[in-house]
C-alpha atoms as a PDB file:
ATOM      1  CA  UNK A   1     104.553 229.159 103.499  1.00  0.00           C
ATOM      2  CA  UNK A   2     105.887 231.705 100.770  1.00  0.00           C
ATOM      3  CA  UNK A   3     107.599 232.952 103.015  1.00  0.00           C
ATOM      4  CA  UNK A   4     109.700 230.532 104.002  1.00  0.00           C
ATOM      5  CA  UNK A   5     110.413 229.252 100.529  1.00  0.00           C
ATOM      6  CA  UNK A   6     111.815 232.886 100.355  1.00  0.00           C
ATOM      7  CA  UNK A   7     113.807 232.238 103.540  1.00  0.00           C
ATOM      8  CA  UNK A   8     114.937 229.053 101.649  1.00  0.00           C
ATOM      9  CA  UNK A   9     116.205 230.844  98.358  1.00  0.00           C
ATOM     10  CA  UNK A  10     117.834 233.622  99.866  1.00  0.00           C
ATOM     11  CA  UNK A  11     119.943 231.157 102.302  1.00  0.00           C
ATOM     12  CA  UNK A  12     120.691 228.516  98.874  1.00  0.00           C
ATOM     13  CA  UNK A  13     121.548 231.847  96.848  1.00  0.00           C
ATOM     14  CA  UNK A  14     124.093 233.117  99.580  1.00  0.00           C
ATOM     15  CA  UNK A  15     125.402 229.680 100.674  1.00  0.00           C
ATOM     16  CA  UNK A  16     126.304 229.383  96.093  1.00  0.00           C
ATOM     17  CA  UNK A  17     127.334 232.650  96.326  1.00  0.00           C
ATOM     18  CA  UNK A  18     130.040 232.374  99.427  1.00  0.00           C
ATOM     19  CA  UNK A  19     130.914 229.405  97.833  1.00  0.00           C
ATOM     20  CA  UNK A  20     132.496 231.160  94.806  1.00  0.00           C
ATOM     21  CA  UNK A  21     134.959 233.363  96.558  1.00  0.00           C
ATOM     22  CA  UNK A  22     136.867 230.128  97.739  1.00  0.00           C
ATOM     23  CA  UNK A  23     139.928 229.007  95.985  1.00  0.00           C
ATOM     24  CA  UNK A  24     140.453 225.764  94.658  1.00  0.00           C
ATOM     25  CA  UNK A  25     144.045 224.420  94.771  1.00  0.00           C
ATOM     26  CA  UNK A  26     145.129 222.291  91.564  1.00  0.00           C
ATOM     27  CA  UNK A  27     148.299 221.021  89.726  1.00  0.00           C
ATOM     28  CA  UNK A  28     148.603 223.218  86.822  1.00  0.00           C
ATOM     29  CA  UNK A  29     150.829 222.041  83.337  1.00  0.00           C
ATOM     30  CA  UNK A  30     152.828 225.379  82.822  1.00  0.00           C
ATOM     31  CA  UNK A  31     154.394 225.327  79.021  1.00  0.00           C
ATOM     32  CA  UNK A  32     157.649 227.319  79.016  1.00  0.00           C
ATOM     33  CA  UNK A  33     160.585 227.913  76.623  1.00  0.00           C
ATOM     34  CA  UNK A  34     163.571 229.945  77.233  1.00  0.00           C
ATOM     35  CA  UNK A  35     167.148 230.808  75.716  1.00  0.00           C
ATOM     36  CA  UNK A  36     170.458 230.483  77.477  1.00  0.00           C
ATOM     37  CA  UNK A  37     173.501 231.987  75.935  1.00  0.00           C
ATOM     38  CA  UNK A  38     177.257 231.691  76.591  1.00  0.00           C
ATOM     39  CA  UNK A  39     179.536 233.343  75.092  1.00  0.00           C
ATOM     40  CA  UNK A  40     183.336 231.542  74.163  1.00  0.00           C
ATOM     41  CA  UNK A  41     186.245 232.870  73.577  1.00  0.00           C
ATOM     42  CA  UNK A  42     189.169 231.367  72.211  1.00  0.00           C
ATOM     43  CA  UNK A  43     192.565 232.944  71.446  1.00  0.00           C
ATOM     44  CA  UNK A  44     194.850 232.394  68.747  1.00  0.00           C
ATOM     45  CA  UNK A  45     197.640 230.376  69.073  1.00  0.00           C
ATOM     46  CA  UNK A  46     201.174 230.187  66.755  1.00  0.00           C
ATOM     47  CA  UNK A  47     200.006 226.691  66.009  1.00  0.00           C
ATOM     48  CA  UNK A  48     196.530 227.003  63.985  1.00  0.00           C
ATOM     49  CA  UNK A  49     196.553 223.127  64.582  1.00  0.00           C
ATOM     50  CA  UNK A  50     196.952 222.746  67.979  1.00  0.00           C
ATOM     51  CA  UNK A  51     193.265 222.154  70.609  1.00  0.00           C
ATOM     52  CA  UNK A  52     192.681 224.885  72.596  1.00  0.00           C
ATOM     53  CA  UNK A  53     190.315 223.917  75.610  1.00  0.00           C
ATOM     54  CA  UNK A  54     188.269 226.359  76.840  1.00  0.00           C
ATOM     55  CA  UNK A  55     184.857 226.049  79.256  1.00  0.00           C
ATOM     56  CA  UNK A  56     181.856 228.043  79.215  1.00  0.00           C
ATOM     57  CA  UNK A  57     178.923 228.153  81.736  1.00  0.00           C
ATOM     58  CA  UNK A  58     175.212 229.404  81.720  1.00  0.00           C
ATOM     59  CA  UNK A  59     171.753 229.290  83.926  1.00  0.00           C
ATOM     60  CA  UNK A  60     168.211 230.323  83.829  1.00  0.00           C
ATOM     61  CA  UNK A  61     165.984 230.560  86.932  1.00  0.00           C
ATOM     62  CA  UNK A  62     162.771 228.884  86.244  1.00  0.00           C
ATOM     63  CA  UNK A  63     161.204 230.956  88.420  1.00  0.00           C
ATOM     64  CA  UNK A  64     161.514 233.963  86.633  1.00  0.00           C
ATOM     65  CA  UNK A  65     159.798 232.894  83.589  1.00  0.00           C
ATOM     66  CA  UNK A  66     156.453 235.369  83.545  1.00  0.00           C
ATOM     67  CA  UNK A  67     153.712 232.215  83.096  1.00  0.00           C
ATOM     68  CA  UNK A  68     155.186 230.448  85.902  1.00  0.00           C
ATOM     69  CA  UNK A  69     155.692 233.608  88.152  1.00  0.00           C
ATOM     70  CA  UNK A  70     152.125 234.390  87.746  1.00  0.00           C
ATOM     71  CA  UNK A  71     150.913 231.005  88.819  1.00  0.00           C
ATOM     72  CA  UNK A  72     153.008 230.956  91.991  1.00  0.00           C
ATOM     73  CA  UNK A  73     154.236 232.580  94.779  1.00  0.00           C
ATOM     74  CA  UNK A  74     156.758 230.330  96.266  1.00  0.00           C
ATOM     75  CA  UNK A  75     158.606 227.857  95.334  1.00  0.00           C
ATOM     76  CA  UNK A  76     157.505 224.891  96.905  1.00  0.00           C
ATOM     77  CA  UNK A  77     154.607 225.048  94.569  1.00  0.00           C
ATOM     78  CA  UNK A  78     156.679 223.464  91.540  1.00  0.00           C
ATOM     79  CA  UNK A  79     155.820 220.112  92.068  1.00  0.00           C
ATOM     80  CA  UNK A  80     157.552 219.180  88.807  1.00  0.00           C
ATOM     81  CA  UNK A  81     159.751 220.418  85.938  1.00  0.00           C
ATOM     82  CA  UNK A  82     159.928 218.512  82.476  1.00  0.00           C
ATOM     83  CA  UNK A  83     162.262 219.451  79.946  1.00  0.00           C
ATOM     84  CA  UNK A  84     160.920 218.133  76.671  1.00  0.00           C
ATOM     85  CA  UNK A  85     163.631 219.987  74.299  1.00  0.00           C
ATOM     86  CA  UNK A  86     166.843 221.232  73.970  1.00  0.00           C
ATOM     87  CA  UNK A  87     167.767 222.518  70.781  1.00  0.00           C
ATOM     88  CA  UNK A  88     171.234 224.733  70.738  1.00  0.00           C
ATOM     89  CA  UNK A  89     172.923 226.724  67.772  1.00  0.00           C
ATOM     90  CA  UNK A  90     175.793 229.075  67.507  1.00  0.00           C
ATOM     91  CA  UNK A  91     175.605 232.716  66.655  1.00  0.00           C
ATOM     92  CA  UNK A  92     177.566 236.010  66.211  1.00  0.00           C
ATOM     93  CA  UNK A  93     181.342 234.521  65.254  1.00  0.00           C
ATOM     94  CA  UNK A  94     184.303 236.063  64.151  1.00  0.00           C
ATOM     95  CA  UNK A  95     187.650 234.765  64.306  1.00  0.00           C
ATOM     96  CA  UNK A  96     189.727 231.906  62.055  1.00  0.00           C
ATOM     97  CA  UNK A  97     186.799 230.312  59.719  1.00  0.00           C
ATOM     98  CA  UNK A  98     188.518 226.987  59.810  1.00  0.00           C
ATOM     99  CA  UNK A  99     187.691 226.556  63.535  1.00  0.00           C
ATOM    100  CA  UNK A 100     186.112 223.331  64.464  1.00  0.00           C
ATOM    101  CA  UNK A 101     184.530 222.641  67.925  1.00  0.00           C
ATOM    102  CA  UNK A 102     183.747 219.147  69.848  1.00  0.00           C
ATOM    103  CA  UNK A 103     182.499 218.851  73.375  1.00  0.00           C
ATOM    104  CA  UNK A 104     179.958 217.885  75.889  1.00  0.00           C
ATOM    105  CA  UNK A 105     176.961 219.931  77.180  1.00  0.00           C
ATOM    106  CA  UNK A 106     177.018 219.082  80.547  1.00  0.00           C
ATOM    107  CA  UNK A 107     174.103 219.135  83.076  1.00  0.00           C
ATOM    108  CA  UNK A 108     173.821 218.768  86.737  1.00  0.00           C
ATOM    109  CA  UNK A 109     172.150 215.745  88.048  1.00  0.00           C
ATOM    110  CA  UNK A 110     172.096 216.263  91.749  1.00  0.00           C
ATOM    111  CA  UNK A 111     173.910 218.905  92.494  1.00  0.00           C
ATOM    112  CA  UNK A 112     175.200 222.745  91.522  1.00  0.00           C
ATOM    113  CA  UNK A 113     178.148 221.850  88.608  1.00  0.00           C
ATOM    114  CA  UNK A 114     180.787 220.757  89.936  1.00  0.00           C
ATOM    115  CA  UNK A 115     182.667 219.041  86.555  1.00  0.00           C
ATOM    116  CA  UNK A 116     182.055 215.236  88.351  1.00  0.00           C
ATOM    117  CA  UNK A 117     181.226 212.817  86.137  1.00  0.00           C
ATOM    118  CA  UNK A 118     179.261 211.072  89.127  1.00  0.00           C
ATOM    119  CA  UNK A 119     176.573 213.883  89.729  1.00  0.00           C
ATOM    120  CA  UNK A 120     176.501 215.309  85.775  1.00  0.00           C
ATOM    121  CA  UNK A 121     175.151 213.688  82.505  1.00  0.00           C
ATOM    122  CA  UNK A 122     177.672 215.102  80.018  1.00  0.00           C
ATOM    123  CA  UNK A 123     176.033 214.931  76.200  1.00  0.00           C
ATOM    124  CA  UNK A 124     178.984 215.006  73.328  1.00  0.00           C
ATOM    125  CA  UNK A 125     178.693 216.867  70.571  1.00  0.00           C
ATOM    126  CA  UNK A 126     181.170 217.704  67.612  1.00  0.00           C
ATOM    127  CA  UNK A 127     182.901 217.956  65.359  1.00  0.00           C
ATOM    128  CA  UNK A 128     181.000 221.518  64.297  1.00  0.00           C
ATOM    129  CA  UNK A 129     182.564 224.242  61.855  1.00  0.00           C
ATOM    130  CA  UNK A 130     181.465 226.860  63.557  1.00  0.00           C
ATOM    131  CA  UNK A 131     181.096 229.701  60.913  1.00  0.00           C
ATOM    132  CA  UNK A 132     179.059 228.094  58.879  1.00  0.00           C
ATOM    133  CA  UNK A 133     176.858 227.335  61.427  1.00  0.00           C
ATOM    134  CA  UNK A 134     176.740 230.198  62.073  1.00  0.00           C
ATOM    135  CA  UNK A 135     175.978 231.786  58.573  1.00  0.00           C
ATOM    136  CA  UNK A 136     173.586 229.511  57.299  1.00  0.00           C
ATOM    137  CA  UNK A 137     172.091 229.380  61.067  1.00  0.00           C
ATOM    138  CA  UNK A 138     172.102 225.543  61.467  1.00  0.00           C
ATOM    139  CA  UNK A 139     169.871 224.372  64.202  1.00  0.00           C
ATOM    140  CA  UNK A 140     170.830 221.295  66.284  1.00  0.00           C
ATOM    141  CA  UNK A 141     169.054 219.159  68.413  1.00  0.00           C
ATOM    142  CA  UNK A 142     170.078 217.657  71.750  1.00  0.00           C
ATOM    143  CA  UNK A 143     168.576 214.442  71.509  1.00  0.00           C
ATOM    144  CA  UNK A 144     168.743 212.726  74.998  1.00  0.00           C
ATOM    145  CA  UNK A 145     166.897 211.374  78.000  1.00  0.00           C
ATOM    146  CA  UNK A 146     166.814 214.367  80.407  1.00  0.00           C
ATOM    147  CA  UNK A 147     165.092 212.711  83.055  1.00  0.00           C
ATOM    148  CA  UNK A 148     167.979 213.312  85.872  1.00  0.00           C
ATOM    149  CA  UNK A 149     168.155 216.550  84.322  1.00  0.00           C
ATOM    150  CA  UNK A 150     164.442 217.209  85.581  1.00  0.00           C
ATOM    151  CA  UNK A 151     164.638 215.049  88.994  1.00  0.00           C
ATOM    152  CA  UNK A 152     167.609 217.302  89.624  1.00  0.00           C
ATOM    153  CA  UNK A 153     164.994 221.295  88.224  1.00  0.00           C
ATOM    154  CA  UNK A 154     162.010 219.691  90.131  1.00  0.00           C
ATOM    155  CA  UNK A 155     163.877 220.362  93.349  1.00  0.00           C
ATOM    156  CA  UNK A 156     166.410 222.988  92.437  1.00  0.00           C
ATOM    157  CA  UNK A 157     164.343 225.408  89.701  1.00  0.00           C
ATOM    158  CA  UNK A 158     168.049 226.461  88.131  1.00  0.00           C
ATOM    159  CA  UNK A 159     168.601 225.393  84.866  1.00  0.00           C
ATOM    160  CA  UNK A 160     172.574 224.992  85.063  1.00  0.00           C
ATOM    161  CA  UNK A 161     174.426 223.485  81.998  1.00  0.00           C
ATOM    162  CA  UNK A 162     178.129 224.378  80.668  1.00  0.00           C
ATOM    163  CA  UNK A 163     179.903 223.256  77.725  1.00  0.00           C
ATOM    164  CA  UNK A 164     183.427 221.961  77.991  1.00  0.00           C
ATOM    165  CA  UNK A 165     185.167 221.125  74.906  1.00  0.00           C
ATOM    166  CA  UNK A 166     188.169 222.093  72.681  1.00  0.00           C
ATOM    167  CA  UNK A 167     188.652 224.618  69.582  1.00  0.00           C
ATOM    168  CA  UNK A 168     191.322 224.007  66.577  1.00  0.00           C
ATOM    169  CA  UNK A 169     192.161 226.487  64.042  1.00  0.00           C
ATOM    170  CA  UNK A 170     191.765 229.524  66.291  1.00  0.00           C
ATOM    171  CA  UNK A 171     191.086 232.331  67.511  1.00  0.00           C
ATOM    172  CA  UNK A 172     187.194 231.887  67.416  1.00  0.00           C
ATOM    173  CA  UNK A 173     184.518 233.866  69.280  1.00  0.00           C
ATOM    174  CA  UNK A 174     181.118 232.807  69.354  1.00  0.00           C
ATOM    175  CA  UNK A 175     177.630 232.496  71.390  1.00  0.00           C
ATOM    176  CA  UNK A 176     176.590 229.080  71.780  1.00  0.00           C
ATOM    177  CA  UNK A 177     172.611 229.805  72.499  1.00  0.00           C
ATOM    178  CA  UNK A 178     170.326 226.720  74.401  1.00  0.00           C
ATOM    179  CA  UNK A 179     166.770 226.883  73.097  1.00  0.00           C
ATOM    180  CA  UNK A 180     164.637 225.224  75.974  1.00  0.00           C
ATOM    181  CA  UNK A 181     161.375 223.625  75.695  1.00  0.00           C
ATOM    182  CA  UNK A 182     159.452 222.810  79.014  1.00  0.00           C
ATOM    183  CA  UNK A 183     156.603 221.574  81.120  1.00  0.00           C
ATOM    184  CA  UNK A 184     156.447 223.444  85.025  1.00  0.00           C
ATOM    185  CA  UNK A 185     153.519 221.338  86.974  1.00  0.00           C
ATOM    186  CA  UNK A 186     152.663 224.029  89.785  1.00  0.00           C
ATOM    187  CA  UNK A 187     150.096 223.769  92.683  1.00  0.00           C
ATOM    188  CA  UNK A 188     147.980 226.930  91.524  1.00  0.00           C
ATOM    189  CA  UNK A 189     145.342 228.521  93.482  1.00  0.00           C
ATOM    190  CA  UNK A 190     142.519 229.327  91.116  1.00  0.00           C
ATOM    191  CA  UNK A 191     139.430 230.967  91.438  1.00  0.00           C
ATOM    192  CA  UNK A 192     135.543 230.128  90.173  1.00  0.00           C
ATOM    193  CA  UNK A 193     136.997 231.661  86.678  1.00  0.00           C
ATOM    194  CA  UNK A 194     139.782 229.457  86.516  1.00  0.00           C
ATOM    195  CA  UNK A 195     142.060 233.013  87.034  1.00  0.00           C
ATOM    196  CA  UNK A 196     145.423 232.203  89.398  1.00  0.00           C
ATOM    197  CA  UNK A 197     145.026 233.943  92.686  1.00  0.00           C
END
C-alpha cells in the first residue's frame, strides 16, 4: 500500500513537472514610444514673401522596437497596433528667423503614401514660427482620432507619415521630430515564469 501511494506521487510530481515546460500562448499589451525625424530644407528666395512648398517624409518599423522584438518572432503575431499619442516639435534651425510654416501631417490609411486624399488622413497644422519653437522648445500635440491610422499599422507594422506644407520668409532648415506613444497587442509565447519564449 505505501508503495503505491509512492507510485502515485512520483507519477502526480512528474505529470506537474512536464507540465511546466509547455508554453502558453497569450495576447500581450506591448507599451512603445519612438521618435521620427525629418529633416526640411528650404532655400532662399529674392522674394522673402513669397511660399515656398517643400515635402518631407519619414518611417519607423514597429518591428524593430527592442520590447516588441523580444516578444515576437514574426510578424503575424501583432494582432494589433494602437497609437495613443503623437506629439511633434521642431529642432536644430538656422536660416531667416521670420520663417513661418503651415501644413498637414499626413498618414497612410490603407496603403504605402501615395499623396491621395482617398487612402490618407491629412492633419493641418500652422501657422508655426519656427525659431522660436525651436529655442524655447515648444511641444505640440497632434490631437486626432488615429484609428485608420492603426487599422492601416495593425496590418502593415510601418509607421509612414510626411509633412507637406509651405515656408515664407526663407531660407529655413529644420528637423521636424514625431514623438510616438503606442500600444503593440502581440500573441506571445510565455513560459510558467511569465518570460517570452
Amino acid at each position: 500500500m505505501k508503495s503505491v501511494k509512492i507510485i502515485v506521487l512520483i507519477t502526480f510530481v512528474l505529470i506537474v513537472l512536464s507540465g511546466c515546460d509547455e508554453l502558453v500562448k497569450k495576447d500581450v499589451d506591448i507599451p512603445i514610444n519612438f521618435n521620427v525625424t525629418q529633416n526640411v530644407v528650404v532655400p532662399g528666395d529674392s522674394d522673402p514673401n513669397k511660399d515656398t512648398e517643400f515635402v518631407s517624409a519619414g518611417e519607423y518599423d514597429i518591428l524593430s522596437h527592442p520590447d516588441v522584438a523580444n516578444a515576437i518572432g514574426t510578424p503575424d503575431k501583432i494582432k494589433k497596433v494602437k497609437i495613443t499619442e503623437i506629439f511633434y516639435e521642431f529642432k536644430n534651425f538656422s536660416g531667416n528667423v521670420d520663417a513661418d510654416i503651415t501644413g498637414n501631417f499626413v498618414f497612410p490609411k490603407d496603403t504605402k503614401l501615395s499623396f491621395d486624399y482617398d487612402t490618407e488622413e491629412q492633419f493641418y497644422i500652422g501657422p508655426v514660427r519656427v525659431a522660436n519653437a525651436d529655442l524655447f522648445n515648444e511641444l505640440y500635440t497632434l490631437d486626432e482620432n488615429f484609428d485608420n491610422i492603426n487599422s492601416y499599422l495593425s496590418t502593415a507594422t510601418i509607421f509612414y507619415h510626411a509633412f507637406i506644407g509651405s515656408s515664407t520668409d526663407n531660407p529655413a532648415i529644420f528637423d521636424i521630430v514625431l514623438k510616438v506613444s503606442a500600444t503593440v497587442t502581440v500573441e506571445a509565447s510565455l513560459d510558467f515564469e511569465g518570460n517570452y519564449n
